[in-house]
N, C-alpha and C. Protein backbone atom coordinates (compact mmCIF):
# COMPACT_ATOMS: atom_id res chain seq x y z
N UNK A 1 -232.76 -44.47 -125.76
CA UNK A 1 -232.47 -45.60 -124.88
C UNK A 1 -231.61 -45.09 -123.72
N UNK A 2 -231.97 -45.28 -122.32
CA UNK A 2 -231.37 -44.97 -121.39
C UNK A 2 -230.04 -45.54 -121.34
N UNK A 3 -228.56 -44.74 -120.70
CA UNK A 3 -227.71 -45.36 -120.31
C UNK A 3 -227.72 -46.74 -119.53
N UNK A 4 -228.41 -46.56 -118.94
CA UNK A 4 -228.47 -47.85 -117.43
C UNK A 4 -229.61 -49.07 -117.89
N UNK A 5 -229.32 -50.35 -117.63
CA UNK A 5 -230.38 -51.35 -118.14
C UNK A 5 -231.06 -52.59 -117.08
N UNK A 6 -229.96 -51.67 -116.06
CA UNK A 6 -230.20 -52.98 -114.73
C UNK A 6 -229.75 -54.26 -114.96
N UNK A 7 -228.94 -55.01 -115.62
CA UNK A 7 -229.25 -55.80 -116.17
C UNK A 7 -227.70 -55.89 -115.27
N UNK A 8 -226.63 -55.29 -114.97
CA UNK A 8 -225.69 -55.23 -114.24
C UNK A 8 -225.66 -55.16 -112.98
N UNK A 9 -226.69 -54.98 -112.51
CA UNK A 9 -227.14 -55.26 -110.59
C UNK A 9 -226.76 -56.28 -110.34
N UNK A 10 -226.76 -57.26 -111.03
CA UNK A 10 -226.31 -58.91 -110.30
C UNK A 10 -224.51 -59.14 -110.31
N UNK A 11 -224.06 -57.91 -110.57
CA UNK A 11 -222.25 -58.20 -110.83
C UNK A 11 -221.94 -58.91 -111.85
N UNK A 12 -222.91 -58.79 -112.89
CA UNK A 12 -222.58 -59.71 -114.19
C UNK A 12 -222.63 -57.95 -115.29
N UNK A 13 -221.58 -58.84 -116.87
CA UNK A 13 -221.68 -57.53 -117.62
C UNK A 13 -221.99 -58.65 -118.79
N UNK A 14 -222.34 -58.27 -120.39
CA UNK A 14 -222.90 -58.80 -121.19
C UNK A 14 -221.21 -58.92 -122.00
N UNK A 15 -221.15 -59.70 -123.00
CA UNK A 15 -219.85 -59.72 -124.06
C UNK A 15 -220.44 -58.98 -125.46
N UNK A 16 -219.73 -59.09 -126.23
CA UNK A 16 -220.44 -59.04 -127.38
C UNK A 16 -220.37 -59.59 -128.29
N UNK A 17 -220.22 -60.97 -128.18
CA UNK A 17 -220.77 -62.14 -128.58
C UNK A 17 -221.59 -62.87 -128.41
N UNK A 18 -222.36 -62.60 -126.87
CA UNK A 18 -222.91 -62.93 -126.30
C UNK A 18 -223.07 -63.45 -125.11
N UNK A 19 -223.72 -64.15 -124.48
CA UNK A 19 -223.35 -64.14 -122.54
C UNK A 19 -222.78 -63.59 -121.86
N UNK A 20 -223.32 -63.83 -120.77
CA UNK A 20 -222.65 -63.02 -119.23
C UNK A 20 -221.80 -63.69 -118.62
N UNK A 21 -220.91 -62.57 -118.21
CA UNK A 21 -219.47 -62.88 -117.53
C UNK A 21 -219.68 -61.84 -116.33
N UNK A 22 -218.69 -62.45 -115.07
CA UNK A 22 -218.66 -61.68 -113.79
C UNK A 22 -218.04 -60.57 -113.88
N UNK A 23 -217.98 -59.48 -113.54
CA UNK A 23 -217.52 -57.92 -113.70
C UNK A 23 -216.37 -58.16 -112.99
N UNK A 24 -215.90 -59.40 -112.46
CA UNK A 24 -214.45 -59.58 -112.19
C UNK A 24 -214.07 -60.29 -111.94
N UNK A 25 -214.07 -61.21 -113.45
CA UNK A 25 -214.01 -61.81 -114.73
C UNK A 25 -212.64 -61.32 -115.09
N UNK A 26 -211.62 -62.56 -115.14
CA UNK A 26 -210.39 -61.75 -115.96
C UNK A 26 -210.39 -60.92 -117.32
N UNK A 27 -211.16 -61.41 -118.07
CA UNK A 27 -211.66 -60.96 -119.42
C UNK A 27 -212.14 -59.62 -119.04
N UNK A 28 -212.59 -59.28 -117.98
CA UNK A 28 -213.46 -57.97 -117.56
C UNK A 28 -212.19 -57.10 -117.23
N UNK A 29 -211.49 -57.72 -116.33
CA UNK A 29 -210.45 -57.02 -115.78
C UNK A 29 -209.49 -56.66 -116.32
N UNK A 30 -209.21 -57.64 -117.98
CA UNK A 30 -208.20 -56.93 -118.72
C UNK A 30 -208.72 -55.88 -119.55
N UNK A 31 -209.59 -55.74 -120.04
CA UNK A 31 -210.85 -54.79 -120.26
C UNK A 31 -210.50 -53.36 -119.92
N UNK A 32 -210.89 -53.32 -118.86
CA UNK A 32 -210.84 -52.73 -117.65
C UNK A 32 -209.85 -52.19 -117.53
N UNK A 33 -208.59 -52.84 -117.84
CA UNK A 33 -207.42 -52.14 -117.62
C UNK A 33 -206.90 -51.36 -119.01
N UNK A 34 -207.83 -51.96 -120.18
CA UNK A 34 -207.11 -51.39 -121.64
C UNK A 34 -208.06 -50.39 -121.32
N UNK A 35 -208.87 -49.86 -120.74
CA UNK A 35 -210.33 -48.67 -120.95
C UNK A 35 -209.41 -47.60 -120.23
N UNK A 36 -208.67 -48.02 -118.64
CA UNK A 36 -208.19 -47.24 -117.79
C UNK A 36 -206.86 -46.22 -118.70
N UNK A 37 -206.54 -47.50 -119.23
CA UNK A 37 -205.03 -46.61 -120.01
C UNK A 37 -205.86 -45.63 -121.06
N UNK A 38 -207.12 -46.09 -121.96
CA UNK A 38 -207.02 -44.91 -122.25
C UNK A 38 -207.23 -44.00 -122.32
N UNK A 39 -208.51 -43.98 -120.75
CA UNK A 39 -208.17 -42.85 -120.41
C UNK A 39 -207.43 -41.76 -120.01
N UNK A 40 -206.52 -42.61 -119.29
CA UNK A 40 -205.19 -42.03 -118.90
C UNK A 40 -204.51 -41.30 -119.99
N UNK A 41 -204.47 -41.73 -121.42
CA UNK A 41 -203.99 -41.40 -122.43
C UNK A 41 -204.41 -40.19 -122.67
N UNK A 42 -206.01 -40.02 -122.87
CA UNK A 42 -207.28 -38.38 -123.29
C UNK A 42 -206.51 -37.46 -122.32
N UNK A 43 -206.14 -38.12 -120.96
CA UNK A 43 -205.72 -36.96 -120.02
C UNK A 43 -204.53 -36.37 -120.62
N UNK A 44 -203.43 -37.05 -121.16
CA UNK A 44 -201.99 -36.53 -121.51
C UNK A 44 -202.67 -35.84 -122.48
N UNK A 45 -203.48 -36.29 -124.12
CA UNK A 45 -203.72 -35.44 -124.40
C UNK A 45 -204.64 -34.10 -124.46
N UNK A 46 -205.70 -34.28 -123.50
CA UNK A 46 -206.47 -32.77 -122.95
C UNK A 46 -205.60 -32.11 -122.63
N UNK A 47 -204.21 -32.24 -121.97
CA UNK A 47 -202.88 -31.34 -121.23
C UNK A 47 -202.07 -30.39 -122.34
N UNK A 48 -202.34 -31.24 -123.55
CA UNK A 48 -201.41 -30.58 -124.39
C UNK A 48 -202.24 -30.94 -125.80
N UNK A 49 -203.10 -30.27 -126.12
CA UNK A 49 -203.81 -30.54 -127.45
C UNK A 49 -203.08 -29.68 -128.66
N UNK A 50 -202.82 -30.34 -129.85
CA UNK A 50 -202.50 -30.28 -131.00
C UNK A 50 -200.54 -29.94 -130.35
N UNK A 51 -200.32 -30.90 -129.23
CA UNK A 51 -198.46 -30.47 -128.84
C UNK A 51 -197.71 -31.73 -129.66
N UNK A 52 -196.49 -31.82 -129.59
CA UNK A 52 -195.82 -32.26 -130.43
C UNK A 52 -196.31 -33.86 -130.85
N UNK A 53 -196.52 -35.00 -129.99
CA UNK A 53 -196.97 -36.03 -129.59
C UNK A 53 -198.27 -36.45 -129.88
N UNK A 54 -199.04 -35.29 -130.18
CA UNK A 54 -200.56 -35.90 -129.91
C UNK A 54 -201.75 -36.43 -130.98
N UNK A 55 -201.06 -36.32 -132.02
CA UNK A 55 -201.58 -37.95 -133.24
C UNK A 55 -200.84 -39.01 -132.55
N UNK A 56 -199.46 -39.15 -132.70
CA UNK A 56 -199.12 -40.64 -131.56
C UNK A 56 -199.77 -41.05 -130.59
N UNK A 57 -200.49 -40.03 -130.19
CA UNK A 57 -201.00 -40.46 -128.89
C UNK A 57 -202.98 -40.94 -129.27
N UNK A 58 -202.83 -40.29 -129.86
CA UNK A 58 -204.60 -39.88 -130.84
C UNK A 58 -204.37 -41.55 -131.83
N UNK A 59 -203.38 -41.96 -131.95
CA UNK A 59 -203.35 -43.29 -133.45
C UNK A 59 -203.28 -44.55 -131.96
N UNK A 60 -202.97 -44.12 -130.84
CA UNK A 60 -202.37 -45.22 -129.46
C UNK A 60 -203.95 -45.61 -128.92
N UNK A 61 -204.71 -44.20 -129.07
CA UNK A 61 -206.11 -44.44 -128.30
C UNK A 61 -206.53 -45.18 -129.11
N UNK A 62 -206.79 -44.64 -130.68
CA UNK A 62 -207.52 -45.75 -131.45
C UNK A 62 -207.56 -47.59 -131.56
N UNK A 63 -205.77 -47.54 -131.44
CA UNK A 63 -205.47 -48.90 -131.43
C UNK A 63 -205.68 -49.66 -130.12
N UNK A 64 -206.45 -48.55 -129.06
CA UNK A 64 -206.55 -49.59 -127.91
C UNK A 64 -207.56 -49.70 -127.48
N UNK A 65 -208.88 -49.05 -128.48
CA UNK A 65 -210.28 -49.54 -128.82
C UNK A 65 -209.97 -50.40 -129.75
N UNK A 66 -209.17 -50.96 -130.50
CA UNK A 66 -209.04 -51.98 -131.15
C UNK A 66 -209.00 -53.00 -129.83
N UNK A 67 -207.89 -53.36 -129.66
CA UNK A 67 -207.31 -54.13 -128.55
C UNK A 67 -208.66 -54.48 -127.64
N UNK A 68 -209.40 -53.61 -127.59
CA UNK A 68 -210.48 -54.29 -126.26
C UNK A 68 -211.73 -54.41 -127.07
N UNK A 69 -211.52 -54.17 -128.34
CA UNK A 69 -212.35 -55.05 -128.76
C UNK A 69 -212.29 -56.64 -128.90
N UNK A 70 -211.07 -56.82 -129.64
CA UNK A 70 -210.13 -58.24 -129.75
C UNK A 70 -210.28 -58.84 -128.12
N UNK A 71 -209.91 -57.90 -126.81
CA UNK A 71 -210.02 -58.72 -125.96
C UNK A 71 -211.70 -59.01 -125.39
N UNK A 72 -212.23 -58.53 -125.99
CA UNK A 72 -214.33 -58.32 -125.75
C UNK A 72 -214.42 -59.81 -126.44
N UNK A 73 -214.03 -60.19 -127.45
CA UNK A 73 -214.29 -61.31 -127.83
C UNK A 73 -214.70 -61.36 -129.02
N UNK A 74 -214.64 -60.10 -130.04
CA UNK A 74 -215.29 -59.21 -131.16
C UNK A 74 -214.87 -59.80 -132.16
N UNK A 75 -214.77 -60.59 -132.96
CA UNK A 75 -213.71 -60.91 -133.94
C UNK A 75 -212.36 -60.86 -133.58
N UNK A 76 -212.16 -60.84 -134.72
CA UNK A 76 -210.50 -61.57 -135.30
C UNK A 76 -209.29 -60.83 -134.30
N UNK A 77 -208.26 -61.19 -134.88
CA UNK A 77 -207.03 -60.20 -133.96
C UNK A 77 -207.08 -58.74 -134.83
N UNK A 78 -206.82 -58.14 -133.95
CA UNK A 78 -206.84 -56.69 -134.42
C UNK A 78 -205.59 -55.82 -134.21
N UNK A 79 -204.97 -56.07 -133.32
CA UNK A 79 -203.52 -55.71 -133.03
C UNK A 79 -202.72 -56.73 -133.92
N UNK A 80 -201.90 -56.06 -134.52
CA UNK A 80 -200.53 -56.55 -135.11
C UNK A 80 -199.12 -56.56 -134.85
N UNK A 81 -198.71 -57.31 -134.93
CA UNK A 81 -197.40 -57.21 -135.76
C UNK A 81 -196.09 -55.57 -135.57
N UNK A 82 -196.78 -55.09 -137.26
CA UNK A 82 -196.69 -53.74 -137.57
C UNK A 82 -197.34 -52.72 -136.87
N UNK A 83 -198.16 -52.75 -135.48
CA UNK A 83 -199.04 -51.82 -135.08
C UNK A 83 -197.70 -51.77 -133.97
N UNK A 84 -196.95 -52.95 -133.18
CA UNK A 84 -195.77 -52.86 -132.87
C UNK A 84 -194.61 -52.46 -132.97
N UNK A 85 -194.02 -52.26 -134.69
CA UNK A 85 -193.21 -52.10 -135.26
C UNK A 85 -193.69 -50.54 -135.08
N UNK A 86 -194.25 -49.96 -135.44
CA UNK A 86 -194.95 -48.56 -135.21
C UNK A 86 -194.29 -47.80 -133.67
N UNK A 87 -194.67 -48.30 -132.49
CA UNK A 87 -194.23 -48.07 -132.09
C UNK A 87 -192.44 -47.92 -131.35
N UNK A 88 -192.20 -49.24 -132.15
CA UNK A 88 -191.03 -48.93 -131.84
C UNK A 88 -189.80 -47.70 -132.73
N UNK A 89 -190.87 -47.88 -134.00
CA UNK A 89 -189.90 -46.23 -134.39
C UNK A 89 -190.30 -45.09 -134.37
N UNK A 90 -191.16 -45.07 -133.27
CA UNK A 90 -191.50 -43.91 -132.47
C UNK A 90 -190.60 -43.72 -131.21
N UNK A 91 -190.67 -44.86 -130.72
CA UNK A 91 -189.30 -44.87 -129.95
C UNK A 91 -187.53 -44.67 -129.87
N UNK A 92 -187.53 -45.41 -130.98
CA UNK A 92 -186.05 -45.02 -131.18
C UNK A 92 -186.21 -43.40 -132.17
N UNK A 93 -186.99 -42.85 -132.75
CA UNK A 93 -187.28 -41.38 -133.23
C UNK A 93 -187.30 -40.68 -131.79
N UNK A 94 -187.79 -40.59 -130.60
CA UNK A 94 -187.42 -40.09 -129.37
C UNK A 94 -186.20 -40.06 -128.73
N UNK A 95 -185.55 -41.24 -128.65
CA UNK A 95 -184.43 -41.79 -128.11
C UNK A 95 -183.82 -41.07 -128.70
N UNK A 96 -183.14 -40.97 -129.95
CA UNK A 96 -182.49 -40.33 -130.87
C UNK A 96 -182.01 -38.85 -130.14
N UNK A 97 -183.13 -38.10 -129.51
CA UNK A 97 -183.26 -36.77 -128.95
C UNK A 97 -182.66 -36.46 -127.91
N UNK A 98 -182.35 -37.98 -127.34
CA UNK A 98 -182.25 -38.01 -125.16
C UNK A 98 -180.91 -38.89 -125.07
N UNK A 99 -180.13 -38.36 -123.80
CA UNK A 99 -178.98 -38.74 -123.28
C UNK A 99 -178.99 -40.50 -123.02
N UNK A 100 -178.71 -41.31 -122.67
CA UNK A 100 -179.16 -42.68 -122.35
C UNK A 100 -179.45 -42.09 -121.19
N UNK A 101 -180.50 -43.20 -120.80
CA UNK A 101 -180.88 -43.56 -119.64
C UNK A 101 -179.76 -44.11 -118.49
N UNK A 102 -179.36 -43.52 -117.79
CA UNK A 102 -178.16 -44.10 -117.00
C UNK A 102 -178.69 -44.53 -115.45
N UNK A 103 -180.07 -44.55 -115.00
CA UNK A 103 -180.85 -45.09 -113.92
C UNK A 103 -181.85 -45.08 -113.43
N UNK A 104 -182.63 -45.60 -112.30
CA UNK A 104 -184.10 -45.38 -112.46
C UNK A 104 -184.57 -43.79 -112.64
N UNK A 105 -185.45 -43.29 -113.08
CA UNK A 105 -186.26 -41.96 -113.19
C UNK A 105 -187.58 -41.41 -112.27
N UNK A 106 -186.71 -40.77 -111.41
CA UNK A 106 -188.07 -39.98 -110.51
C UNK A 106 -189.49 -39.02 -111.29
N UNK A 107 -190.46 -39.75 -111.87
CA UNK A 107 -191.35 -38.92 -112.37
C UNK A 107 -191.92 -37.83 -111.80
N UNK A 108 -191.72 -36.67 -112.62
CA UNK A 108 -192.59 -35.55 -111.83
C UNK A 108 -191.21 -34.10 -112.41
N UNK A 109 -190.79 -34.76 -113.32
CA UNK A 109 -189.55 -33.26 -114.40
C UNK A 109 -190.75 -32.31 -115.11
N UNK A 110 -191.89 -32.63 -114.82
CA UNK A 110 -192.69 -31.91 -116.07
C UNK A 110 -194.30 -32.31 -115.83
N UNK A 111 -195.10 -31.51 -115.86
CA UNK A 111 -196.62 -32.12 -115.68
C UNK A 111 -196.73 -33.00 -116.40
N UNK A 112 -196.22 -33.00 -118.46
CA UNK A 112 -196.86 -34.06 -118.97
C UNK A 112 -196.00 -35.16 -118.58
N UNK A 113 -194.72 -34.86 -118.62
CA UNK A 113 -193.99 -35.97 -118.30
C UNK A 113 -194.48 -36.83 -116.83
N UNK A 114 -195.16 -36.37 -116.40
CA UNK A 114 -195.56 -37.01 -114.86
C UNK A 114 -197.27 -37.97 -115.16
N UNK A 115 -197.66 -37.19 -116.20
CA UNK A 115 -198.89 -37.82 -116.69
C UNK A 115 -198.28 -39.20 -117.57
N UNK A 116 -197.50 -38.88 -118.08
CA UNK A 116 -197.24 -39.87 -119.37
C UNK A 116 -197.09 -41.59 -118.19
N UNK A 117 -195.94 -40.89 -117.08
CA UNK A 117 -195.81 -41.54 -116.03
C UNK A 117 -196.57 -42.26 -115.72
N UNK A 118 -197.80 -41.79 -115.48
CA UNK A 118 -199.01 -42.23 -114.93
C UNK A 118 -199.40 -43.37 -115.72
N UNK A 119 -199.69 -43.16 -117.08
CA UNK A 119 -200.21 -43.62 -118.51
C UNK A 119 -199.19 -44.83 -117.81
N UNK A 120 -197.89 -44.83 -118.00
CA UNK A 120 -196.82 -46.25 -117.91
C UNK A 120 -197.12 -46.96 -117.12
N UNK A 121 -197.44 -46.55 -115.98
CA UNK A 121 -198.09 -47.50 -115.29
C UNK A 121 -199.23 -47.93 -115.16
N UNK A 122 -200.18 -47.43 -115.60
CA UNK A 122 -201.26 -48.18 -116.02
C UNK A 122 -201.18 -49.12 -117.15
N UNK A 123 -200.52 -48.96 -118.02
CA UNK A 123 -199.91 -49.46 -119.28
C UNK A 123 -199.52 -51.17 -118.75
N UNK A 124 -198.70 -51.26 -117.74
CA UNK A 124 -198.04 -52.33 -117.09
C UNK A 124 -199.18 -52.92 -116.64
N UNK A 125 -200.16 -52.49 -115.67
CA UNK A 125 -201.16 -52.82 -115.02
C UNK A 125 -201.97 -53.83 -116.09
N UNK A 126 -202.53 -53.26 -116.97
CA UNK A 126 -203.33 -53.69 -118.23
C UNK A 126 -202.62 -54.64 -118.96
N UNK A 127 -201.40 -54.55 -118.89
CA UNK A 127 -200.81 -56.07 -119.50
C UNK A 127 -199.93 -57.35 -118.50
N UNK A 128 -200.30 -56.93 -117.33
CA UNK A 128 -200.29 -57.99 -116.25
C UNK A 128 -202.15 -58.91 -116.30
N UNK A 129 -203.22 -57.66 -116.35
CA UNK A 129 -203.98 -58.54 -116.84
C UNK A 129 -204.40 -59.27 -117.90
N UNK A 130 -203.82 -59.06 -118.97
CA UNK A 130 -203.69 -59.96 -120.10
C UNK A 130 -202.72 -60.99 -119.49
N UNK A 131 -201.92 -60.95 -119.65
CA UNK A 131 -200.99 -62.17 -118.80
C UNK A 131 -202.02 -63.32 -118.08
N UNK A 132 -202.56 -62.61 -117.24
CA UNK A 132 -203.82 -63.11 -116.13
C UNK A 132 -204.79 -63.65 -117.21
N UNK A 133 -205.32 -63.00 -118.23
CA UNK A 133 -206.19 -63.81 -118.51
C UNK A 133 -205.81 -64.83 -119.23
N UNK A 134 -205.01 -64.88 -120.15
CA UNK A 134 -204.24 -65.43 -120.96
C UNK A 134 -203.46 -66.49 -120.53
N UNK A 135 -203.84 -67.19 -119.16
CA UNK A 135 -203.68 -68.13 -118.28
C UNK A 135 -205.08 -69.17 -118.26
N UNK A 136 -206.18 -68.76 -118.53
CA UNK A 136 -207.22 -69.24 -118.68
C UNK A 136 -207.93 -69.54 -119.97
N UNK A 137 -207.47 -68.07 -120.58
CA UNK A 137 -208.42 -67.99 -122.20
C UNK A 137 -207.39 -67.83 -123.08
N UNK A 138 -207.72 -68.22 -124.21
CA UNK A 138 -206.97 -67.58 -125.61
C UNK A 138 -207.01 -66.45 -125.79
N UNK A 139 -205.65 -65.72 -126.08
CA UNK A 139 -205.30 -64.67 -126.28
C UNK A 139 -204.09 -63.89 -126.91
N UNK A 140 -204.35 -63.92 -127.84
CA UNK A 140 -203.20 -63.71 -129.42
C UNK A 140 -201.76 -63.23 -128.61
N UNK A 141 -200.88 -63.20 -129.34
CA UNK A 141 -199.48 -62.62 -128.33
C UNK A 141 -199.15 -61.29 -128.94
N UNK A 142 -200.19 -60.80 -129.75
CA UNK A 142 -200.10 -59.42 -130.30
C UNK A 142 -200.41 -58.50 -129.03
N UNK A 143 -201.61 -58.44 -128.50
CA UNK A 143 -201.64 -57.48 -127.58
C UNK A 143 -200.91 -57.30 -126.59
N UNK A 144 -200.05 -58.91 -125.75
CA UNK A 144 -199.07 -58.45 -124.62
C UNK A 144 -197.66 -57.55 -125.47
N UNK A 145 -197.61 -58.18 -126.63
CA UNK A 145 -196.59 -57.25 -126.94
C UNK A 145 -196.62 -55.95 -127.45
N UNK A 146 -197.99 -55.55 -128.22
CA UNK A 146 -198.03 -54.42 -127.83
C UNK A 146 -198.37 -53.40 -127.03
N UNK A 147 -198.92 -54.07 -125.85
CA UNK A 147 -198.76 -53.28 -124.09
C UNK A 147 -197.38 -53.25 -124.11
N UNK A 148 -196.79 -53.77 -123.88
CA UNK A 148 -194.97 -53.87 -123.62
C UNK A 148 -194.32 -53.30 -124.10
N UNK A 149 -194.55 -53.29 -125.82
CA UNK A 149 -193.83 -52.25 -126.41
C UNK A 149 -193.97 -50.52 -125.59
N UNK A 150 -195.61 -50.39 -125.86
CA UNK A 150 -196.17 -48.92 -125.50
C UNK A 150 -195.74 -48.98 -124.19
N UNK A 151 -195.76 -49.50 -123.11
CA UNK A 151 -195.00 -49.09 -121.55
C UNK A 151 -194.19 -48.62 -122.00
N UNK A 152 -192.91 -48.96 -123.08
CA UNK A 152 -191.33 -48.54 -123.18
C UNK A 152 -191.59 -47.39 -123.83
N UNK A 153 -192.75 -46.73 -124.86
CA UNK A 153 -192.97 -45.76 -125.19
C UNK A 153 -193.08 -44.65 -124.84
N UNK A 154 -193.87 -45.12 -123.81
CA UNK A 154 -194.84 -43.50 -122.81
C UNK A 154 -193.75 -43.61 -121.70
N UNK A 155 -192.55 -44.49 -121.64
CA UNK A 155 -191.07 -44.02 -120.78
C UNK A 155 -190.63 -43.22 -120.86
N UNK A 156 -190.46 -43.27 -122.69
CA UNK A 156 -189.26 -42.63 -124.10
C UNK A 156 -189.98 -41.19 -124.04
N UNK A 157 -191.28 -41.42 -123.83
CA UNK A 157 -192.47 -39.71 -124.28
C UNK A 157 -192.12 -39.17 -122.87
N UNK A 158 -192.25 -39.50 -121.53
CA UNK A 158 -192.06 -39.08 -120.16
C UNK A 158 -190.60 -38.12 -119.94
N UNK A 159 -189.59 -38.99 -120.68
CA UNK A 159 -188.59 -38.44 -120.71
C UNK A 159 -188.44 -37.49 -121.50
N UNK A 160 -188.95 -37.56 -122.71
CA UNK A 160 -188.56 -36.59 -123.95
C UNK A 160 -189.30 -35.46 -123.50
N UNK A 161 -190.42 -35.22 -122.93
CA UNK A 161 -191.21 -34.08 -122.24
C UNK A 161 -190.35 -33.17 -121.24
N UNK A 162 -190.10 -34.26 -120.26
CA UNK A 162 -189.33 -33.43 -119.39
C UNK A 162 -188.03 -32.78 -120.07
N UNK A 163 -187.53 -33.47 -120.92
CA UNK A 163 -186.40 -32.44 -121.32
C UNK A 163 -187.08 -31.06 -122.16
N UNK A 164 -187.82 -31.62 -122.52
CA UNK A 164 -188.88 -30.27 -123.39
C UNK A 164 -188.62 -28.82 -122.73
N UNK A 165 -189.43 -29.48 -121.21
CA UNK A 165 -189.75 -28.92 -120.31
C UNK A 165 -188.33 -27.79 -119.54
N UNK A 166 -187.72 -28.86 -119.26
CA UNK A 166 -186.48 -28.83 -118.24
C UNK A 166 -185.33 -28.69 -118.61
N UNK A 167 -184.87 -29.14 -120.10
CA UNK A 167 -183.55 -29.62 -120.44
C UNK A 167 -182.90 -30.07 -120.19
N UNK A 168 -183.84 -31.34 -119.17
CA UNK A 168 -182.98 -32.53 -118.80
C UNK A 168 -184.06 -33.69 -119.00
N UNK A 169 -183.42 -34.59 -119.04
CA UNK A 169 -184.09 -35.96 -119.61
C UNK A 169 -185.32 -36.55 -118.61
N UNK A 170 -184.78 -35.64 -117.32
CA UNK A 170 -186.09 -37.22 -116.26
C UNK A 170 -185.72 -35.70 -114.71
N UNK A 171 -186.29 -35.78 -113.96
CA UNK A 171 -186.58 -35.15 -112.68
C UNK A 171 -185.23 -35.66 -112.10
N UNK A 172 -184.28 -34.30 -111.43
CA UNK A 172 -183.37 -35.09 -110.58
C UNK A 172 -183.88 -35.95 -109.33
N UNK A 173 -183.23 -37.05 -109.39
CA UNK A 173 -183.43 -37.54 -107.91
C UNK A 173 -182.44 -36.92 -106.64
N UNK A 174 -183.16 -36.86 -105.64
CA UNK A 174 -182.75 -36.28 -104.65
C UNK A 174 -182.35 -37.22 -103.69
């Protein structure tokens, strides 16, 4: 079966539940934004395969083919709770390592740390459109919180890299 079906020429995409929705379609666009992060994610880890991070990062992709499935319309909720709790003691297990944060952080102390960067903000992006859709449609409060959590994550990973890197927590600002 060919990739391509034509069936997307008209600016419409299929669900998988069934019917067509506009390709920019909030539902599309939060989509869209959970697909972007994770790619963004494969990139941090193609940079550094089997490096300290990269099951966290390998268990983050999985759970965010969960997530766009849940937001596809696929069944049940699929993000949890505990898929939250997860990350946050991944977080404070980082933190643990690093000076406080004492002000904003110029990304760019470290390649991955500048990727992870990247990842954070796409991270934000993708849960502004949940927000967005979630103005119109039903949409569990598992996934904004665990976008929210993971932004504060791939902060905690940005920083903890660059000190890896640098032996300092974040890129001086100049």
């Amino acid at each position: 079966m060919p990739i391509y079906t034509r069936s997307g020429d008209d600016g419409s995409t299929g669900l998988p539940g069934g019917g067509r929705v506009a390709k920019d379609a909030p539902r599309i666009e939060a989509l869209g934004g959970v697909d972007e992060l994770n790619a963004a994610l494969g990139t941090v880890r193609a940079h550094d395969p089997g490096g300290p991070l990269h099951a966290e990062l390998a268990t983050i992709q999985s759970r965010l083919l969960l997530l766009g499935a849940e937001l596809a319309g696929a069944g049940s909720e699929r993000i949890r709770d505990d898929d939250v709790a997860t990350l946050e003691r991944w977080i404070d297990r980082l933190e643990a390592e690093l000076p406080p944060a004492t002000g904003f952080v110029l990304p760019g102390g470290s390649p991955q740390g500048a990727r992870l960067h990247v990842a954070r903000t796409v991270c934000r992006r993708a849960e502004r459109r949940i927000l967005t859709l979630r103005r119109t449609e039903p949409v569990g409060p598992a996934p904004v919180r665990y976008l929210n959590r993971l932004g504060d994550l791939l902060f905690v990973m940005a920083r903890w890299y660059d000190r890896r890197a640098s032996g300092q927590a974040e890129a001086p600002r100049r």
